[in-house]
C-alpha atoms as a PDB file:
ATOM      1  CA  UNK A   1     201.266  24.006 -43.069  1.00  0.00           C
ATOM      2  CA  UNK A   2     200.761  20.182 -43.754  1.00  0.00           C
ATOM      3  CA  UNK A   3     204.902  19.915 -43.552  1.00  0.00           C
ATOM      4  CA  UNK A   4     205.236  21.784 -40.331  1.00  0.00           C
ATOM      5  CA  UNK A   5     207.269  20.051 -37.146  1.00  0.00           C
ATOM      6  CA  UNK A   6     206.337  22.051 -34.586  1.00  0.00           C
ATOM      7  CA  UNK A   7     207.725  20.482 -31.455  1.00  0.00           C
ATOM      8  CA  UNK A   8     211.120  19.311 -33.605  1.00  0.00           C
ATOM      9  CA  UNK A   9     211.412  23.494 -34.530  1.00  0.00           C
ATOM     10  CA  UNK A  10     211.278  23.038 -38.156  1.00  0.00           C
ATOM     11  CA  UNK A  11     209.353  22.654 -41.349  1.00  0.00           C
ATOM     12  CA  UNK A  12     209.795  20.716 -44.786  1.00  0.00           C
ATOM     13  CA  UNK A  13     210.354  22.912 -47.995  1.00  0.00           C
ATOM     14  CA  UNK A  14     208.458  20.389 -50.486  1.00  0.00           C
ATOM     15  CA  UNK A  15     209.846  22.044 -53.180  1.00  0.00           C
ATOM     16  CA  UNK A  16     213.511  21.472 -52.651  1.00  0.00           C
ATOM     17  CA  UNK A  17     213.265  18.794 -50.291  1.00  0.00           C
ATOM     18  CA  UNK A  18     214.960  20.511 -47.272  1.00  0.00           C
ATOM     19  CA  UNK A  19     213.982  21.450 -43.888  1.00  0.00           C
ATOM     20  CA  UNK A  20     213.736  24.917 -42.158  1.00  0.00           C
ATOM     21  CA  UNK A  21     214.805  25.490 -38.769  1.00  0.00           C
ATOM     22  CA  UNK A  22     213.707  28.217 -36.416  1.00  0.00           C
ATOM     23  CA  UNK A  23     214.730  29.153 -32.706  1.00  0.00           C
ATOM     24  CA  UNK A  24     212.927  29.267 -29.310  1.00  0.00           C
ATOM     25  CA  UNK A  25     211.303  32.536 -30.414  1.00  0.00           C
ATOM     26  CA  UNK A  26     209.889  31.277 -33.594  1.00  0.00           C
ATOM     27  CA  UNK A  27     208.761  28.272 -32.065  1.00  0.00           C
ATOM     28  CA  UNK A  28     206.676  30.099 -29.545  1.00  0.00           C
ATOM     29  CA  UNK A  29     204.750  32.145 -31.592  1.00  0.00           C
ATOM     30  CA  UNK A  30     204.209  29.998 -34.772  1.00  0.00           C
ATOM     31  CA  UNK A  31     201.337  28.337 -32.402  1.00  0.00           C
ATOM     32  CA  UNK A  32     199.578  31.421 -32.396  1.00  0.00           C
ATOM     33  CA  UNK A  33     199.566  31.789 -35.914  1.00  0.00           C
ATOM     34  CA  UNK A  34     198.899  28.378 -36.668  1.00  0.00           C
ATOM     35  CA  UNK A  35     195.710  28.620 -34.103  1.00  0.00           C
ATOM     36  CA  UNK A  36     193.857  25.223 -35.460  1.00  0.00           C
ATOM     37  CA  UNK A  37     194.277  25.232 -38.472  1.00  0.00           C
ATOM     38  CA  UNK A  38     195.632  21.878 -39.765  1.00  0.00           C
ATOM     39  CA  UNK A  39     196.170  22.759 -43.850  1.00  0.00           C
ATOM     40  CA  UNK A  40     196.658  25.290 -46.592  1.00  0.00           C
ATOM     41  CA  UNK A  41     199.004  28.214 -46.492  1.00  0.00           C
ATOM     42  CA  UNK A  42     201.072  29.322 -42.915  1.00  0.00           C
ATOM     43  CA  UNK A  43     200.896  33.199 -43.836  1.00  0.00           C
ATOM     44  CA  UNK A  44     197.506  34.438 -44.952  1.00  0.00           C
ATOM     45  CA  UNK A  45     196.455  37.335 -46.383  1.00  0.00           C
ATOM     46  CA  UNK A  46     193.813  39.776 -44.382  1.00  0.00           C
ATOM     47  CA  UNK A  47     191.168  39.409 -46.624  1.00  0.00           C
ATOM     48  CA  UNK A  48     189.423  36.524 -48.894  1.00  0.00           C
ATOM     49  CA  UNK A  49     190.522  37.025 -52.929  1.00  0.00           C
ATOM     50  CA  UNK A  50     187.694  38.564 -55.054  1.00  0.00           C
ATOM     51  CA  UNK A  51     186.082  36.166 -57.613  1.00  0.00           C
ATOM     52  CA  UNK A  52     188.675  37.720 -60.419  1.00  0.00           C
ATOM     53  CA  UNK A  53     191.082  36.709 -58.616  1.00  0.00           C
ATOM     54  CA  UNK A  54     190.831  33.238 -57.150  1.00  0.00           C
ATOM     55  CA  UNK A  55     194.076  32.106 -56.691  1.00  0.00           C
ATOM     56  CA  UNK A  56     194.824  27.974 -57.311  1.00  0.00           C
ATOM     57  CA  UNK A  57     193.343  25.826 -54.293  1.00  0.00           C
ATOM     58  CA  UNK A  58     196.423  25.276 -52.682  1.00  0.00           C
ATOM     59  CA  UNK A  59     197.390  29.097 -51.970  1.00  0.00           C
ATOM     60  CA  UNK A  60     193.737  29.129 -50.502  1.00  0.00           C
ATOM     61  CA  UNK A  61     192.905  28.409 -46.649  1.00  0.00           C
ATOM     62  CA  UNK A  62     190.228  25.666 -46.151  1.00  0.00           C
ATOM     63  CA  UNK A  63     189.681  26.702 -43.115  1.00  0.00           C
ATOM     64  CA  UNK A  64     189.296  30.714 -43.891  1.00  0.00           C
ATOM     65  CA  UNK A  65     189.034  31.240 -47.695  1.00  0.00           C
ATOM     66  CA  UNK A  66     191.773  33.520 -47.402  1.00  0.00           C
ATOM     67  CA  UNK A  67     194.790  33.534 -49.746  1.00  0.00           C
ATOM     68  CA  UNK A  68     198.469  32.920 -49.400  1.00  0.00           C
ATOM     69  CA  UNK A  69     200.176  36.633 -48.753  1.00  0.00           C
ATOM     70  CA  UNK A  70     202.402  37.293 -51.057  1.00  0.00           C
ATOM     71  CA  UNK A  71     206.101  37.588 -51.003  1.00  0.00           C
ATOM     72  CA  UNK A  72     206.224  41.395 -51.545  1.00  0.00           C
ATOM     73  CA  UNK A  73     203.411  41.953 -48.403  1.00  0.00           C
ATOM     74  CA  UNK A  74     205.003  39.634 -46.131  1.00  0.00           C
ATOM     75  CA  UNK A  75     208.425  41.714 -46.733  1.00  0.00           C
ATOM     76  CA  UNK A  76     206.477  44.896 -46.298  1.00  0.00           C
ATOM     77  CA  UNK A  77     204.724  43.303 -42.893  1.00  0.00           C
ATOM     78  CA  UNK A  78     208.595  42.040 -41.669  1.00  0.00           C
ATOM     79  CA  UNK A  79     210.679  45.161 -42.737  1.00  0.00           C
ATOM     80  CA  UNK A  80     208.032  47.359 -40.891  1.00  0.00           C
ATOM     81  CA  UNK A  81     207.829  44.914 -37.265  1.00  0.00           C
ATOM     82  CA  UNK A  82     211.740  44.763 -37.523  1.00  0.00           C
ATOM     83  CA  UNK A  83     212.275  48.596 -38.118  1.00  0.00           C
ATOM     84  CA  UNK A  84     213.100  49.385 -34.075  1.00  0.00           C
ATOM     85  CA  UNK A  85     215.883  46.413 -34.277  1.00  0.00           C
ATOM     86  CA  UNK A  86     217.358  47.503 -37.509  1.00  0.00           C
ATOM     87  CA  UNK A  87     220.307  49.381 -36.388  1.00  0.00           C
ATOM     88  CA  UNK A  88     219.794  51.730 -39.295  1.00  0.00           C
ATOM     89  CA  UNK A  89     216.076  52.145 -38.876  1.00  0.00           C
ATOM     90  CA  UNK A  90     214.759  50.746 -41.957  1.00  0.00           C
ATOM     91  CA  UNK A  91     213.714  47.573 -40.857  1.00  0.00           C
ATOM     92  CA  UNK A  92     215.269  43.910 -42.122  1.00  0.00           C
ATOM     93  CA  UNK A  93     214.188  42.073 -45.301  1.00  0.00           C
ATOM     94  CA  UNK A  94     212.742  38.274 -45.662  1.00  0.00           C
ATOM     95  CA  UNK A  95     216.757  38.110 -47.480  1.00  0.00           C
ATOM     96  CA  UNK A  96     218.366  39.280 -44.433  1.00  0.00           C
ATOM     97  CA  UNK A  97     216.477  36.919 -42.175  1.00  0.00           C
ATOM     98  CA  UNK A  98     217.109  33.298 -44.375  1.00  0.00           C
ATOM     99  CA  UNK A  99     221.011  34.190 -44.222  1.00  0.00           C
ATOM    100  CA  UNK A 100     220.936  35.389 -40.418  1.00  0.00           C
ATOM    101  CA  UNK A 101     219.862  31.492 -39.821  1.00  0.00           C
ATOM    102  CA  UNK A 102     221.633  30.005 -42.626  1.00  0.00           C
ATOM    103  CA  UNK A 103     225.543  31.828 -41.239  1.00  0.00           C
ATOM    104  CA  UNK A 104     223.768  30.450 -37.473  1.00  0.00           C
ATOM    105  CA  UNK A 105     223.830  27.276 -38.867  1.00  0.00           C
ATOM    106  CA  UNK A 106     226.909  27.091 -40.520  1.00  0.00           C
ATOM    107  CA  UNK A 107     228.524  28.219 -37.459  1.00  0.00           C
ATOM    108  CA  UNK A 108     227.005  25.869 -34.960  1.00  0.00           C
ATOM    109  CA  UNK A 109     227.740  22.747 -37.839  1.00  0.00           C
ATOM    110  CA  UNK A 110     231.286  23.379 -37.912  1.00  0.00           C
ATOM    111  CA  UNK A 111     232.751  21.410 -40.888  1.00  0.00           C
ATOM    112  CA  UNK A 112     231.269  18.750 -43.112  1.00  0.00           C
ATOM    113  CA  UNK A 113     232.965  15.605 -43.212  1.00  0.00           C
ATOM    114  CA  UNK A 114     232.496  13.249 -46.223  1.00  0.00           C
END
């Protein structure tokens, strides 16, 4: 949550050293979700990890002791909120939704010049 820009409508991807963008929509409900919470994970499970299961510190909330949800729940969570929208009724997946913004992108870009 650390490498969110909320006001510039995008966040940094450590890992590969990119940025995310998101539209209007995003951007107004990320503050919810954020609440005050200035560190750990954005998308947190419902419940605190059992002691078998302590994940590292970084997928943990310092704020909540609550973990990082996992890919295949936040999939679950997305396909199941985007099910009315889904033309064929079964809801969109997390893949669906990172190459909806990506082709957005590439058409508001237009070409690269080197």
């Amino acid at each position: 949550m650390e490498h969110l820009d909320l006001p510039g409508m995008r966040g940094e991807v450590k890992g590969r050293r990119h940025w995310l963008h998101w539209q209007s929509g995003t951007a107004a409900l990320l503050p919810l979700l954020v609440g005050d919470r200035r560190r750990g994970p954005l998308f947190l499970a419902d419940r605190r990890p059992g002691p078998g299961r302590m994940p590292a510190a970084a997928d943990l909330c310092p704020h909540t002791g609550r973990g990082r949800l996992s890919y295949e729940r936040a999939e679950y969570l997305f396909k199941r909120a985007t099910r009315d929208l889904d033309p064929e009724g079964g809801g969109y997946t997390l893949h669906h939704l990172r190459h909806s913004r990506l082709a957005h992108l590439a058409r508001t870009a237009g070409p690269r010049r080197c």
